[in-house]
N, C-alpha and C. Protein backbone atom coordinates (compact mmCIF):
# COMPACT_ATOMS: atom_id res chain seq x y z
N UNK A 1 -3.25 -36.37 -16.10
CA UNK A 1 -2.98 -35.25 -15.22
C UNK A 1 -3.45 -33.96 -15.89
N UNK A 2 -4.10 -33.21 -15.41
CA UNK A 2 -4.69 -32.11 -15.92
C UNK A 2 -3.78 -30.84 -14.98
N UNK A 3 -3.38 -30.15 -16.40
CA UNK A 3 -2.28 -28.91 -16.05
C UNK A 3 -3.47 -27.62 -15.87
N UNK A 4 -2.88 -26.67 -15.33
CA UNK A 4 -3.47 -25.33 -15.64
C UNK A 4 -3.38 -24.92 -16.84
N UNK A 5 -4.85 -23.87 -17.32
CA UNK A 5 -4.43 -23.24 -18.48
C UNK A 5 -3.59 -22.45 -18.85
N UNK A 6 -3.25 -22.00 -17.32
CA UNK A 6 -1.98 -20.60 -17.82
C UNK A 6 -0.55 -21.12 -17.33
N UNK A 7 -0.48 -21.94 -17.62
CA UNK A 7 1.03 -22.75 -17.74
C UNK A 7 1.90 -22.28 -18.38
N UNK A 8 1.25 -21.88 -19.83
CA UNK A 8 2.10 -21.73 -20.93
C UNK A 8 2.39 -20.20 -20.53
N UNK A 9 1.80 -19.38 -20.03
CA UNK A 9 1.85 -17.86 -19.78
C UNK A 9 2.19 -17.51 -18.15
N UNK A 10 2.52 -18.16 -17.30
CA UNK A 10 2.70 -18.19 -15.91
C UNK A 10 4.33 -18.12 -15.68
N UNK A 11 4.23 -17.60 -15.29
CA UNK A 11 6.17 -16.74 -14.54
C UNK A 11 6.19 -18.00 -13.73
N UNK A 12 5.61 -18.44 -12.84
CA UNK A 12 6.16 -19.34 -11.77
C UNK A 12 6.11 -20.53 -12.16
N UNK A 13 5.47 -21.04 -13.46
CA UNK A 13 5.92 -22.08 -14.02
C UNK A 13 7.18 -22.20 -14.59
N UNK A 14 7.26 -21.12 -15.87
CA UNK A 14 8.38 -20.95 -16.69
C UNK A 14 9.69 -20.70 -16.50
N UNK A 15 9.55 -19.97 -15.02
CA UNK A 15 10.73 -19.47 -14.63
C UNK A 15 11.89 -20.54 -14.60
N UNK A 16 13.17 -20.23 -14.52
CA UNK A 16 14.24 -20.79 -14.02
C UNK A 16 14.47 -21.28 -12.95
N UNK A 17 14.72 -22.40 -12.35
CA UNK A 17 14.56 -21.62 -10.52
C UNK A 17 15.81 -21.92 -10.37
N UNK A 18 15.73 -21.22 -8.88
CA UNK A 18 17.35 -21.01 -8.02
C UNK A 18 17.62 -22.45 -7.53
N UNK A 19 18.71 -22.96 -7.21
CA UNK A 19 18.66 -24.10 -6.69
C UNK A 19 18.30 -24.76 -5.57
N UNK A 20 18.74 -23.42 -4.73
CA UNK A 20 18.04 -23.72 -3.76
C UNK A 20 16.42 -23.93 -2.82
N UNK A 21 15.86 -22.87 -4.07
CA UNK A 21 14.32 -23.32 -3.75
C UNK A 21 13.49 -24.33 -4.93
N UNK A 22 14.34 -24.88 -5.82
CA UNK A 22 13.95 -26.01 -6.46
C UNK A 22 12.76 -26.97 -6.38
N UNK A 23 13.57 -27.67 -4.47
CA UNK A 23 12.51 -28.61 -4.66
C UNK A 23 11.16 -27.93 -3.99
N UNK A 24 11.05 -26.93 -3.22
CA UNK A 24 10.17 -26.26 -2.67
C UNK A 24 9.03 -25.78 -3.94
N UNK A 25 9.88 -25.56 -4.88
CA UNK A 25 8.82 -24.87 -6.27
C UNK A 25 8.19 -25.94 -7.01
N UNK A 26 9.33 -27.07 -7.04
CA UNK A 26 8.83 -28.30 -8.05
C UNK A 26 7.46 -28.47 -7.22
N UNK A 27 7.54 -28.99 -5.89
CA UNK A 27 6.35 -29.53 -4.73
C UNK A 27 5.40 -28.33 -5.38
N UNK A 28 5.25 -27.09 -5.25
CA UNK A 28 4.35 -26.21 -5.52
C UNK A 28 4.00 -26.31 -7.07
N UNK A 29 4.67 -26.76 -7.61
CA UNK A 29 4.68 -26.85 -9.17
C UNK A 29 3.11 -28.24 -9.26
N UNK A 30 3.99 -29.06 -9.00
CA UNK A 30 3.08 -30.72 -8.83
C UNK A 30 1.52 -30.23 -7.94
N UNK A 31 1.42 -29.71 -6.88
CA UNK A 31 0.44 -29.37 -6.17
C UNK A 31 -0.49 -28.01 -6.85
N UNK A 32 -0.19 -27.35 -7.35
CA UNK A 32 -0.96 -26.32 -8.22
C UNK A 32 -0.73 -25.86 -9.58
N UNK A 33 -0.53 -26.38 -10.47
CA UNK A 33 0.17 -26.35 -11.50
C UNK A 33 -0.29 -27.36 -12.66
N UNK A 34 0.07 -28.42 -11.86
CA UNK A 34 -0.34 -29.90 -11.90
C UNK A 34 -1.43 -30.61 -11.68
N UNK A 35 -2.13 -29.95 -10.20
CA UNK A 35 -2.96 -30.35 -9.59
C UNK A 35 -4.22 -29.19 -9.58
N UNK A 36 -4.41 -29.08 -8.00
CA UNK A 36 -5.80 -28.44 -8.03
C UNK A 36 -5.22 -26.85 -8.18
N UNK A 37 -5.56 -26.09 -9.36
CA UNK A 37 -4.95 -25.00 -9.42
C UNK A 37 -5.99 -24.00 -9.54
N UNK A 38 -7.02 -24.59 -9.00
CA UNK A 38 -8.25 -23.30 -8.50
C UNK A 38 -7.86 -23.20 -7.25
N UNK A 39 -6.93 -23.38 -6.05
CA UNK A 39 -6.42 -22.86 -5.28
C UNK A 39 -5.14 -22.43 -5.41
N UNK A 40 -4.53 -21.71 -6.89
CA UNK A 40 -3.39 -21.09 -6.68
C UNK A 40 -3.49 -19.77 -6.70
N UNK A 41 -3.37 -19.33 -5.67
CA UNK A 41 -3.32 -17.65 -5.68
C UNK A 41 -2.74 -16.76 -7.30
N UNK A 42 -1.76 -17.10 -7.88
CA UNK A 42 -1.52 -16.62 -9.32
C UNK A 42 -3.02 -16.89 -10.02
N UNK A 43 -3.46 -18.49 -10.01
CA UNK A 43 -4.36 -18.76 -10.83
C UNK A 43 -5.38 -17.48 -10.44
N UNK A 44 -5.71 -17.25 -9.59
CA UNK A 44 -6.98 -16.42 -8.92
C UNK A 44 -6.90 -14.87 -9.52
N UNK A 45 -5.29 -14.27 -9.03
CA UNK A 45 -5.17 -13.23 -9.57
C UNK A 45 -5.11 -12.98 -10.66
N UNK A 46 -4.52 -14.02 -11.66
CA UNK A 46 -4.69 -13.86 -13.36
C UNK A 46 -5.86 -13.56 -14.34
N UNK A 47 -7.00 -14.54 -13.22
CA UNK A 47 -8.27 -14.47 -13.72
C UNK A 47 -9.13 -13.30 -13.09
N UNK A 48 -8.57 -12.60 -12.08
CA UNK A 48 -9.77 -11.47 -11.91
C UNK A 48 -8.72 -9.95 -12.53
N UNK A 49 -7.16 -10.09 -12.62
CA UNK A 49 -6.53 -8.45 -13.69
C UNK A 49 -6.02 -8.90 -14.48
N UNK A 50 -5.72 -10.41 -14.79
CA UNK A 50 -4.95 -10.69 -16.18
C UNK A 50 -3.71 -11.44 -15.59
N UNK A 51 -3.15 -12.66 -16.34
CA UNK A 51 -1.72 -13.31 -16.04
C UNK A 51 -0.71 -12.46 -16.11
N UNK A 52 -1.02 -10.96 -17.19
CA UNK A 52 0.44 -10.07 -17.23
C UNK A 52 0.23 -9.22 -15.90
N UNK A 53 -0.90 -8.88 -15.15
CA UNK A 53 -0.64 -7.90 -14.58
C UNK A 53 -0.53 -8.53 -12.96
N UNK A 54 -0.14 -9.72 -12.97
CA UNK A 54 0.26 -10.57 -11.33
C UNK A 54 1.82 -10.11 -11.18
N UNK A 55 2.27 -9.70 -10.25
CA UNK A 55 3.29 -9.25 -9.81
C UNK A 55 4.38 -10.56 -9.74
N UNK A 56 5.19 -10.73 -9.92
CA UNK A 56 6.25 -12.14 -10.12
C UNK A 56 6.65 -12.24 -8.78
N UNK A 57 6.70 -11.43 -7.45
CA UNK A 57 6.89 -12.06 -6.47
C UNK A 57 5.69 -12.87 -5.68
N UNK A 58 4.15 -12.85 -6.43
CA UNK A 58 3.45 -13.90 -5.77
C UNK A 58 3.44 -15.95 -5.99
N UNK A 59 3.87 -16.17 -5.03
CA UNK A 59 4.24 -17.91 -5.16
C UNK A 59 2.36 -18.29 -5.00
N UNK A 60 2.28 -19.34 -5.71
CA UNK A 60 0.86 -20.22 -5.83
C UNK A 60 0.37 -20.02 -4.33
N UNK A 61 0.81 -20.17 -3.41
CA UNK A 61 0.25 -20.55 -2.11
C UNK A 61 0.39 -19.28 -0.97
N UNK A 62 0.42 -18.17 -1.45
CA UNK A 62 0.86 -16.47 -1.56
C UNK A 62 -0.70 -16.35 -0.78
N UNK A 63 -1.67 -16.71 0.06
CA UNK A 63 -2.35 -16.16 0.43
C UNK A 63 -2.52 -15.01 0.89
N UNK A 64 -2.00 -14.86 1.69
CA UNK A 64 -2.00 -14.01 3.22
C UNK A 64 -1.24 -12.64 2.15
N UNK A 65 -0.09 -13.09 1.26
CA UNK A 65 0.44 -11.68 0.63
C UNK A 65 -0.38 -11.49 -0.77
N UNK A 66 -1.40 -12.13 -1.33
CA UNK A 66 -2.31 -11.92 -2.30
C UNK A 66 -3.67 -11.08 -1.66
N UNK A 67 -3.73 -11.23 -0.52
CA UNK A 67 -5.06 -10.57 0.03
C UNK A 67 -4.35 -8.99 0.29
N UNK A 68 -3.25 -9.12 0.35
CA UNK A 68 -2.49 -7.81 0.92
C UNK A 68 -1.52 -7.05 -0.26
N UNK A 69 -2.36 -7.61 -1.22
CA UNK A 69 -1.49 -6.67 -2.83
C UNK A 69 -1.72 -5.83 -3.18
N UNK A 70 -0.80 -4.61 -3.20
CA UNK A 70 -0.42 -3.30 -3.24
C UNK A 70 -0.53 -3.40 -4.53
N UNK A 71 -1.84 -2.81 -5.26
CA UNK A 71 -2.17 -2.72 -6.48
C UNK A 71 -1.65 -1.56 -7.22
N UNK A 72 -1.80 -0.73 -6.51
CA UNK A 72 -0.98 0.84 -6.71
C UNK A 72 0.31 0.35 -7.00
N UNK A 73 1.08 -0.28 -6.26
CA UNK A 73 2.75 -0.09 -6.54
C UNK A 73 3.03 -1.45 -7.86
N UNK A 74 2.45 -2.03 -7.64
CA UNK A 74 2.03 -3.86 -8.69
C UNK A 74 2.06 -3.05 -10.37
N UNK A 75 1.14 -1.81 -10.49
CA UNK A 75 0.99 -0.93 -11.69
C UNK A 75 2.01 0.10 -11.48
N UNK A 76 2.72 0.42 -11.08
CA UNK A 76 3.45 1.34 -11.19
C UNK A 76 4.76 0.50 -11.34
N UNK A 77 4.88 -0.39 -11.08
CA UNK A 77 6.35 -1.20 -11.61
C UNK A 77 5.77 -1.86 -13.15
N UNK A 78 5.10 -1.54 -13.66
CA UNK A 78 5.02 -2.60 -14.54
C UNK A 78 4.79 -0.97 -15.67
N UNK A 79 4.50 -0.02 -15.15
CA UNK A 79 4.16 1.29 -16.00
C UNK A 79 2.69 1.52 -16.34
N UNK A 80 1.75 0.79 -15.47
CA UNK A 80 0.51 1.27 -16.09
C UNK A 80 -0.18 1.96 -15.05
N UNK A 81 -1.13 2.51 -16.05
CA UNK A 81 -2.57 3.69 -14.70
C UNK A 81 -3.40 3.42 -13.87
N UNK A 82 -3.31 4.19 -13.25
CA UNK A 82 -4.72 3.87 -12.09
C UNK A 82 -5.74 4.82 -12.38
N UNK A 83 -6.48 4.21 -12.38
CA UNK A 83 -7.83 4.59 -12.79
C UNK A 83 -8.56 5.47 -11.02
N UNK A 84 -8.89 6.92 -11.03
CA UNK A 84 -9.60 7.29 -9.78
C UNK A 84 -10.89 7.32 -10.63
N UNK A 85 -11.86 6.97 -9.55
CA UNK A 85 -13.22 6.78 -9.37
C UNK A 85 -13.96 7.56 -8.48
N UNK A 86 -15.13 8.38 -8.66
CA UNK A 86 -15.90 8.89 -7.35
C UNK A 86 -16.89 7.87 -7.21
N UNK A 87 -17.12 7.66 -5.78
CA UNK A 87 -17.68 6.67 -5.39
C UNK A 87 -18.80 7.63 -4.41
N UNK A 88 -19.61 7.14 -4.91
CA UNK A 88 -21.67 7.76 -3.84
C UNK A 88 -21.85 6.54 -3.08
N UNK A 89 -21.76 6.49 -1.73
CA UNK A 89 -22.38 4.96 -1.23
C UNK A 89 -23.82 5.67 -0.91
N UNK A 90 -24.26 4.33 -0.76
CA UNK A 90 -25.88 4.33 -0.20
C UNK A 90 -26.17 5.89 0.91
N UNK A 91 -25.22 5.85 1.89
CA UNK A 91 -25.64 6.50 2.87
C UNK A 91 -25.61 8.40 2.47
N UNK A 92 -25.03 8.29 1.13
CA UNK A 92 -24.73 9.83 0.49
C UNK A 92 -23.35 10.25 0.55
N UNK A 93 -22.36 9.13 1.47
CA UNK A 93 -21.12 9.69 1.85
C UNK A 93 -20.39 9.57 0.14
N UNK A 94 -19.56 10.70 -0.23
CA UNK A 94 -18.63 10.62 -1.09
C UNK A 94 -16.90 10.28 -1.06
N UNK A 95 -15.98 9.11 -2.12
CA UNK A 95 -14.80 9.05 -1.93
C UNK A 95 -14.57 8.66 -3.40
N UNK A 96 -13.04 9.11 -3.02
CA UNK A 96 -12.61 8.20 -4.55
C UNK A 96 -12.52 6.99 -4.33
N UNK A 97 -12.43 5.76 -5.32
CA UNK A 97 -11.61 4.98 -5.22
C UNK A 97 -10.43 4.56 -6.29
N UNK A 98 -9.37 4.08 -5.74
CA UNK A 98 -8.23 3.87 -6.97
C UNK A 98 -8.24 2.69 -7.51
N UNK A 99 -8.49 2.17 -8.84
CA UNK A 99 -8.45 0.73 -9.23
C UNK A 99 -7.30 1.02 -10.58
N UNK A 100 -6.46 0.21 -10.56
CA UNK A 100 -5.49 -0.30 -11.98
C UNK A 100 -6.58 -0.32 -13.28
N UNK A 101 -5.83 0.19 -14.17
CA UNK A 101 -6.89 0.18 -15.20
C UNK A 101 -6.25 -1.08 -16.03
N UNK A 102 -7.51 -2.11 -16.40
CA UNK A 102 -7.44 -3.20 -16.63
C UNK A 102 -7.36 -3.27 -18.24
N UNK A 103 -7.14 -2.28 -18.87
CA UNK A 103 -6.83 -1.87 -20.56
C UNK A 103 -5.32 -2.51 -20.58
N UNK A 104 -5.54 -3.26 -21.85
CA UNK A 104 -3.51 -3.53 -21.86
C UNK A 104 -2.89 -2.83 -23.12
């Protein structure tokens, strides 16, 4: 059985769980964890800002609320900066953009 690499560093592995969502986590545990864990949303987010900077309320199968992560508030609970950017697109239009600064 081939585990994930970030097992040893993953909140939703390590954690404790409640009893009542037990067997719901173990199943998610065995299925991405265990299994194919290039579809676990943690796995995804760990590898593009880091395993410390994934927010502990995303569960492996967190799609729909991983596409919709409030990166701004994700760094501001954890105490780190956001990085503003001026951005030139092609067409000449100017904006900022805000990205988490990925320094730990």
């Amino acid at each position: 059985m081939t585990f994930c690499n970030l097992c040893e560093r993953c909140f939703f592995f390590n954690e404790p769980l409640v009893d009542y969502l037990s067997s719901n986590a173990e199943l998610l545990r065995g299925m991405y964890c265990e299994g194919d864990f290039s579809k676990c949303m943690i796995h995804a987010l760990a590898l593009s800002y880091g395993i410390h900077k994934v927010p502990g309320y995303i569960n492996p199968n967190d799609k729909d609320e991983t596409l919709n992560i409030d990166l701004r508030k994700a760094c501001e609970l954890r105490g780190e900066m956001i990085k503003l950017s001026k951005v030139i697109y092609r067409n000449g239009t100017i904006s900022n953009l805000e990205t988490p600064s990925l320094t730990d």
